[in-house]
N, C-alpha and C. Protein backbone atom coordinates (compact mmCIF):
# COMPACT_ATOMS: atom_id res chain seq x y z
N UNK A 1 0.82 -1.20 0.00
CA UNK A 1 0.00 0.00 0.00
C UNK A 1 0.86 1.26 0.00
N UNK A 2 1.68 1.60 1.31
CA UNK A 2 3.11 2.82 1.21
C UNK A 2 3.51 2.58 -0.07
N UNK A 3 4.38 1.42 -0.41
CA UNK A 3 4.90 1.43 -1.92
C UNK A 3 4.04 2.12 -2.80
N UNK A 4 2.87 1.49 -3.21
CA UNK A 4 2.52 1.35 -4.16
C UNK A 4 1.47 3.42 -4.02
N UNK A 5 0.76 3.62 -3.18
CA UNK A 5 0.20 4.84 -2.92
C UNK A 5 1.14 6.23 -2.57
N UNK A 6 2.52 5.69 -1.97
CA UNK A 6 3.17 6.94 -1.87
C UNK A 6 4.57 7.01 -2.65
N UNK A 7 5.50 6.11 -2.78
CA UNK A 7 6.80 6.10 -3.24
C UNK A 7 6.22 5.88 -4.75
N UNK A 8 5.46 5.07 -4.70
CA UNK A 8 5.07 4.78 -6.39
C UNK A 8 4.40 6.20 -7.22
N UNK A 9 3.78 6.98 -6.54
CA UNK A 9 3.46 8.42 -7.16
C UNK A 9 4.24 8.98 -6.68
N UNK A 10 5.66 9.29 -5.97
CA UNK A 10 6.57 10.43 -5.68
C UNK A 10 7.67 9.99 -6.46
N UNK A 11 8.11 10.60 -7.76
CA UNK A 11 8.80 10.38 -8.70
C UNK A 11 10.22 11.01 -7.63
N UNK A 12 9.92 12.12 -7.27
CA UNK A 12 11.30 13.17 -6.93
C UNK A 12 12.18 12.36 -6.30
N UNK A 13 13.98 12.62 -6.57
CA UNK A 13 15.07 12.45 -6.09
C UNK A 13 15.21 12.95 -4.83
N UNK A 14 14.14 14.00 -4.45
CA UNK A 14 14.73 14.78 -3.65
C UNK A 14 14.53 13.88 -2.52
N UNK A 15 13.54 12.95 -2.20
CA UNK A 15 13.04 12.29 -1.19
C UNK A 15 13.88 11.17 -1.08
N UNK A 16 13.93 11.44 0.54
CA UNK A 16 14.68 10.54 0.92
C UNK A 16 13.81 9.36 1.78
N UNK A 17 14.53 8.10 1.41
CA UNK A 17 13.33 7.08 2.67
C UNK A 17 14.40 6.52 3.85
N UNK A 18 13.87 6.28 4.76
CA UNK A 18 15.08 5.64 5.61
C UNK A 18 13.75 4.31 6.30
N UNK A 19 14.31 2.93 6.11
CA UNK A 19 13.42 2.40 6.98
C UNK A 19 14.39 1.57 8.08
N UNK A 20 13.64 1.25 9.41
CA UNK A 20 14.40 1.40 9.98
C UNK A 20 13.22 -0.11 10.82
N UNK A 21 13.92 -1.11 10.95
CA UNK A 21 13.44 -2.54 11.20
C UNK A 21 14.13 -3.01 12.65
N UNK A 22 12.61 -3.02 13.84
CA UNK A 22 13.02 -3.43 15.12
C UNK A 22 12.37 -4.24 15.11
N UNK A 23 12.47 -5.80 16.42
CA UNK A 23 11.88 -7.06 16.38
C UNK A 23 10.63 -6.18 17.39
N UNK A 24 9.36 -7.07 17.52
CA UNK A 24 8.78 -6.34 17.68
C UNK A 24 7.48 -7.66 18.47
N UNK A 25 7.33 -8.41 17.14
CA UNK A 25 6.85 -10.09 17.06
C UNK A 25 7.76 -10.95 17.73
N UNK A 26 7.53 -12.30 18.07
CA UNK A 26 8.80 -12.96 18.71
C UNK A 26 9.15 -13.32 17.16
N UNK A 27 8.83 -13.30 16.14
CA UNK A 27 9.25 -13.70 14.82
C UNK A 27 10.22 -13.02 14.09
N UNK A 28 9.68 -12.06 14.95
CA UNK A 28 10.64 -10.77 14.39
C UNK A 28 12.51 -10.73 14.40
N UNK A 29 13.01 -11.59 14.00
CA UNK A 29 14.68 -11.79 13.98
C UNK A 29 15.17 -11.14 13.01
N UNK A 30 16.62 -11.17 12.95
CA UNK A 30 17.21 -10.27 11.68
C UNK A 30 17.25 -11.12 10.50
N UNK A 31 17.27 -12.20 10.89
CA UNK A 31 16.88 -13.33 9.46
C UNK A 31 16.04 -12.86 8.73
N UNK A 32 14.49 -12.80 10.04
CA UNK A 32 13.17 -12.28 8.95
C UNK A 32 13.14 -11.03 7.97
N UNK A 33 13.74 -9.98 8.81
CA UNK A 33 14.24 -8.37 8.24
C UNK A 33 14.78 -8.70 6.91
N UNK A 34 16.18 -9.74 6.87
CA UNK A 34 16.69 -9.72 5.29
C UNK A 34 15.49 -9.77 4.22
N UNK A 35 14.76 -10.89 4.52
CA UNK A 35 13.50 -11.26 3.70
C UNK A 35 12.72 -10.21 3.21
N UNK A 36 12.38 -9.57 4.33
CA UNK A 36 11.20 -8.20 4.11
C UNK A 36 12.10 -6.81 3.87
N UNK A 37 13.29 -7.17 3.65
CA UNK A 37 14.14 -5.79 2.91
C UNK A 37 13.62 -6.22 1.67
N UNK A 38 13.49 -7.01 1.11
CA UNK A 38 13.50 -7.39 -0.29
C UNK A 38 12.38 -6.13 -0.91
N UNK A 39 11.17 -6.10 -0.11
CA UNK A 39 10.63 -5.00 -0.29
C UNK A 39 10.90 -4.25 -1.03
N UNK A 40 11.46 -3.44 -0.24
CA UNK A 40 12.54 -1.72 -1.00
C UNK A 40 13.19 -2.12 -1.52
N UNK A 41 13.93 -3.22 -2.26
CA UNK A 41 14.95 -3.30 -2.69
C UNK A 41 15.02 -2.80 -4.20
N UNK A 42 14.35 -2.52 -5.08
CA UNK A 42 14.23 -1.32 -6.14
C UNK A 42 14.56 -0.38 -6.14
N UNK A 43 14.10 0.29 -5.27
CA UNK A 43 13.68 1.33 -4.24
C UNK A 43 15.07 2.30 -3.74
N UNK A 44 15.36 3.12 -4.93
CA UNK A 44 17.07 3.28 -5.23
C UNK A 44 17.46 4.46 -3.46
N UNK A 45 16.39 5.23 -3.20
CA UNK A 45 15.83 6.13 -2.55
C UNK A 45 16.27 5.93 -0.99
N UNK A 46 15.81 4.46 -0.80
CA UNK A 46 15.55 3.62 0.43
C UNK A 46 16.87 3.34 1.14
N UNK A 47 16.94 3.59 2.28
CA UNK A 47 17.78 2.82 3.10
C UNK A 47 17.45 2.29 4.04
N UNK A 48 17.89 1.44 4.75
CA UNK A 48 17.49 0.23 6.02
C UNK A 48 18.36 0.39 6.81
N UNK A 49 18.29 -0.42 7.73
CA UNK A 49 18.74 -0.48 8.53
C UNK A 49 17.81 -1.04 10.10
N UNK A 50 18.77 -2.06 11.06
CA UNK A 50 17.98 -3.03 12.01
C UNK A 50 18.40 -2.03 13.22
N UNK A 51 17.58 -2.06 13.69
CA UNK A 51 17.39 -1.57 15.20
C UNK A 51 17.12 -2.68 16.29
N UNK A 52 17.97 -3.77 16.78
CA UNK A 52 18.16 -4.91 17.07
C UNK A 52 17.18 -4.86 18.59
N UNK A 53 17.63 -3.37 19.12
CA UNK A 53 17.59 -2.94 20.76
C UNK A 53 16.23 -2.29 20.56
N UNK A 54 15.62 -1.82 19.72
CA UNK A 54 14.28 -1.13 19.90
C UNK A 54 15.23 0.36 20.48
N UNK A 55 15.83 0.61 20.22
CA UNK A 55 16.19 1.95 20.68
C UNK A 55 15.95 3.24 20.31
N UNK A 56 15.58 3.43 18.39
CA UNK A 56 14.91 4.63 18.08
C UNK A 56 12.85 4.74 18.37
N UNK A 57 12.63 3.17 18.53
CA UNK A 57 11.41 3.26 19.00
C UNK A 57 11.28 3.46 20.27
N UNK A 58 11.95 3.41 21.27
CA UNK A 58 11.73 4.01 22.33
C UNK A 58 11.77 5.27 22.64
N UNK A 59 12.82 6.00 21.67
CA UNK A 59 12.90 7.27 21.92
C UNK A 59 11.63 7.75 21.25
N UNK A 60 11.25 7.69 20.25
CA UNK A 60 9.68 8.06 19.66
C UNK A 60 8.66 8.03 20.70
N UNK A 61 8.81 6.75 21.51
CA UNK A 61 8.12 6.74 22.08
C UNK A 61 7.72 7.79 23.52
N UNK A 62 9.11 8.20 23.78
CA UNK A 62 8.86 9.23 24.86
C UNK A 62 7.98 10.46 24.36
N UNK A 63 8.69 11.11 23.25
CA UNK A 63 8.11 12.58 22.64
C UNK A 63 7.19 11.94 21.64
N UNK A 64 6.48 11.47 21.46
CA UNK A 64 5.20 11.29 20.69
C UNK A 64 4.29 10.85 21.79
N UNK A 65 2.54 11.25 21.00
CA UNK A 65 1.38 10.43 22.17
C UNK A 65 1.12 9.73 21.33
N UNK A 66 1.45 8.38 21.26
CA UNK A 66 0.96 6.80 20.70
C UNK A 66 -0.11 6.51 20.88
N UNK A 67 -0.70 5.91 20.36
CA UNK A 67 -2.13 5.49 20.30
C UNK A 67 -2.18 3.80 21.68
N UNK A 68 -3.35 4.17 22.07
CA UNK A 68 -3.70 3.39 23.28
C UNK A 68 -1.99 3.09 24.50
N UNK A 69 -1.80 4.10 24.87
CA UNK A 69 -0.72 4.26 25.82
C UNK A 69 0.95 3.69 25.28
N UNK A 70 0.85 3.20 24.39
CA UNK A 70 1.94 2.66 23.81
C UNK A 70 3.51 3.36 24.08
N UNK A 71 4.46 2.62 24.43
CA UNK A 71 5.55 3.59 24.58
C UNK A 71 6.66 3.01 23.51
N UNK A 72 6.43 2.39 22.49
CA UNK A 72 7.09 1.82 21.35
C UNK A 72 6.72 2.39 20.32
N UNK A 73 7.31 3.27 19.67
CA UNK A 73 6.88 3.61 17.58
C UNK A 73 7.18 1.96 16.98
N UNK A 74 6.58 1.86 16.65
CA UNK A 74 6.79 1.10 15.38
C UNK A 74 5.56 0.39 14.07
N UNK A 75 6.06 0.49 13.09
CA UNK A 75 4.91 0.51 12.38
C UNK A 75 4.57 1.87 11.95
N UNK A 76 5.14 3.15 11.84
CA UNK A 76 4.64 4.45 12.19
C UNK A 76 5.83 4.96 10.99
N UNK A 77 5.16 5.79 10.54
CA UNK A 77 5.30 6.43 8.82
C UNK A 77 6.04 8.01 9.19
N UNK A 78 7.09 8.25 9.67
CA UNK A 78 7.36 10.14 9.76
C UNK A 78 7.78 10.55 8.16
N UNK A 79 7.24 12.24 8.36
CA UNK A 79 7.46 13.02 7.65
C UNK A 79 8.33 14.14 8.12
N UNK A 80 9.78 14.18 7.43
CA UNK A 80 10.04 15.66 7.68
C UNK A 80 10.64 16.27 6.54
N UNK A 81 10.68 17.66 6.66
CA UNK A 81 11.23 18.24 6.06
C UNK A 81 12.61 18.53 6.24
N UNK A 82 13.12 18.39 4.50
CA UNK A 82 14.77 18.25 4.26
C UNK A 82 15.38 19.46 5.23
N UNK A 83 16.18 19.04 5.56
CA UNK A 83 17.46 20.07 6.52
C UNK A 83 17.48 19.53 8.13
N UNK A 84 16.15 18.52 8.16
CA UNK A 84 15.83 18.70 9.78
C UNK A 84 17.15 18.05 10.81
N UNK A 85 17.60 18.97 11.42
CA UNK A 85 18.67 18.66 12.43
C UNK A 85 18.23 17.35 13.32
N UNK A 86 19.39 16.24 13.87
CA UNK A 86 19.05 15.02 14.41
C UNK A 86 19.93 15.52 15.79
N UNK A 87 19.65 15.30 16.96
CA UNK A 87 20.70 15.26 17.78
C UNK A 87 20.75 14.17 18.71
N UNK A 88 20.84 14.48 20.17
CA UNK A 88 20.53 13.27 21.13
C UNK A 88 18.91 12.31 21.05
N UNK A 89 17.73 13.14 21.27
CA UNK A 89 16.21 12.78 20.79
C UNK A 89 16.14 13.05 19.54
N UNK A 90 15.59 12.30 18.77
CA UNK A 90 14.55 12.97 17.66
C UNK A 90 13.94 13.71 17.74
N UNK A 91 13.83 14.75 16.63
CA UNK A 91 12.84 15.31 15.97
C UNK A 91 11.59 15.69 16.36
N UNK A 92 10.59 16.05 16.27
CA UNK A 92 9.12 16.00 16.50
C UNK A 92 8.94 15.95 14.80
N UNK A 93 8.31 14.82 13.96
CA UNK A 93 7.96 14.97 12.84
C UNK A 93 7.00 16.15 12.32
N UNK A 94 7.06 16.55 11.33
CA UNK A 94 6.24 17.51 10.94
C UNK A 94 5.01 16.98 10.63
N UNK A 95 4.91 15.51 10.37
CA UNK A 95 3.64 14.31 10.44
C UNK A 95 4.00 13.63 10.45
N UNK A 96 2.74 12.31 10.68
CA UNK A 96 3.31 11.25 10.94
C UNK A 96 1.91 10.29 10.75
N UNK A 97 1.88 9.12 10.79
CA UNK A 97 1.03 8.30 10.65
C UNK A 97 1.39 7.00 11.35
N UNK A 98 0.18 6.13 11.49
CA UNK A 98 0.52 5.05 12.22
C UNK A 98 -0.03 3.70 11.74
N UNK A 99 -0.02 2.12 11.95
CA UNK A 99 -0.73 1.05 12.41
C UNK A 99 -1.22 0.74 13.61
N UNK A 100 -0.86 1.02 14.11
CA UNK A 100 -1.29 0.78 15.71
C UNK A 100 -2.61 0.73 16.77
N UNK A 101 -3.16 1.66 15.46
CA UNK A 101 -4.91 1.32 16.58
C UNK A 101 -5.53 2.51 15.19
N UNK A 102 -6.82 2.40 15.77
CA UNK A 102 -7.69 3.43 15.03
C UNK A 102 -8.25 5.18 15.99
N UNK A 103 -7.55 5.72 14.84
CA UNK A 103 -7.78 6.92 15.44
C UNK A 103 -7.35 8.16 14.15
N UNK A 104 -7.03 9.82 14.51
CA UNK A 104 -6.99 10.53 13.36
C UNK A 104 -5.31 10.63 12.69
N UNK A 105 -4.43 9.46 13.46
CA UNK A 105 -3.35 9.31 12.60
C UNK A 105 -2.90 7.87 12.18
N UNK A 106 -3.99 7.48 11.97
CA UNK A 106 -4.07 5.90 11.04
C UNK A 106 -3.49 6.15 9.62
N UNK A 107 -3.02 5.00 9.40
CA UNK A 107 -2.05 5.38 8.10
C UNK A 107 -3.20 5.38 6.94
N UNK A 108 -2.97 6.07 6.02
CA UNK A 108 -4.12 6.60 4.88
C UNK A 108 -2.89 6.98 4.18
N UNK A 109 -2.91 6.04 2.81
CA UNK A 109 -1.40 6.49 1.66
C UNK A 109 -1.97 7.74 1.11
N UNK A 110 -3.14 7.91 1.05
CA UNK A 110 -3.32 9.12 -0.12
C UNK A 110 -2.83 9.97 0.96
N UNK A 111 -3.42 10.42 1.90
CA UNK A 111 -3.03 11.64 3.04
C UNK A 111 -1.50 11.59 3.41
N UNK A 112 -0.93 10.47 3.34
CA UNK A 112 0.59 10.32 3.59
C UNK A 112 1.33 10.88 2.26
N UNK A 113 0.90 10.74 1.15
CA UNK A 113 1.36 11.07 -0.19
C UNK A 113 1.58 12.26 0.20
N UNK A 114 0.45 13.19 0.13
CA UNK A 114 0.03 14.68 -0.16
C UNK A 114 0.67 15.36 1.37
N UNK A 115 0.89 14.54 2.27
CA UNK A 115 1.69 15.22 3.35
C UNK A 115 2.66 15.39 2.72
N UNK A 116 3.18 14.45 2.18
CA UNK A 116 5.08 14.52 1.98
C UNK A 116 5.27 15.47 0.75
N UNK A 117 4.21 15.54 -0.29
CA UNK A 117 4.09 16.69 -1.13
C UNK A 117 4.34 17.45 -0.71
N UNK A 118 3.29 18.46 0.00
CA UNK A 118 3.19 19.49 0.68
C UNK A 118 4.16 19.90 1.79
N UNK A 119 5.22 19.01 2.33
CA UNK A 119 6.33 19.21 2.77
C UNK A 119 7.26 19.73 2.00
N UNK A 120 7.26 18.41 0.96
CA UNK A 120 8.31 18.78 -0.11
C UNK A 120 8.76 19.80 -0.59
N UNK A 121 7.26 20.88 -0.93
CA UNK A 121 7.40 22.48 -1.49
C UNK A 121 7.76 23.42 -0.65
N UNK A 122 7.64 22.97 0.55
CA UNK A 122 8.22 24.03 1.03
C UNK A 122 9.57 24.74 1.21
């Protein structure tokens, strides 16, 4: 759906993807990750990378409000705009979307598209 609704209509170079794969499932090993890189693997744009420790999802998890008390990101779509400085915490995304439960930042590709558009121009 992401593929195909947002990277698949965002032609531009300018965009960058970073995905970023923590275990999460007990299934969830770095074995499985190779498999499901295959994904992006077209995907000239894309970079990966395993987060073995859950460690950038925890930090999300402090400065974001997760859906049903959650203190783990994952599964969760950010948007920012190019230049954005990284330091000790992350970011506050300029948007963001989720899987995680139902509510007004459930992932929706068309609204995720036209976010990252509308970032883009600025």
């Amino acid at each position: 759906m992401v593929l195909d609704k947002v990277l698949g209509q965002i032609s531009s170079d300018d965009l960058a993807i970073h995905v970023i794969w923590t275990p999460v499932l007990p299934s969830d090993k770095r074995s499985s990750v190779d498999r499901a890189r295959k994904l992006f693997s077209k995907e000239t744009r894309a970079t990966q990378y395993w987060d073995g420790e859950q460690d950038l999802g925890k930090a999300y998890g402090k400065i974001l409000e997760l859906p049903n008390g959650r203190e783990l990101a994952w599964d969760i779509y950010f948007v920012y705009a190019a230049g954005v400085e990284w330091n000790d915490t992350p970011p506050i995304p300029d948007d963001w979307q989720h899987q995680l439960g139902r509510d007004e930042r459930s992932l929706d590709g068309d609204k995720l598209r036209e976010s990252i558009i509308s970032i883009m121009k600025q």
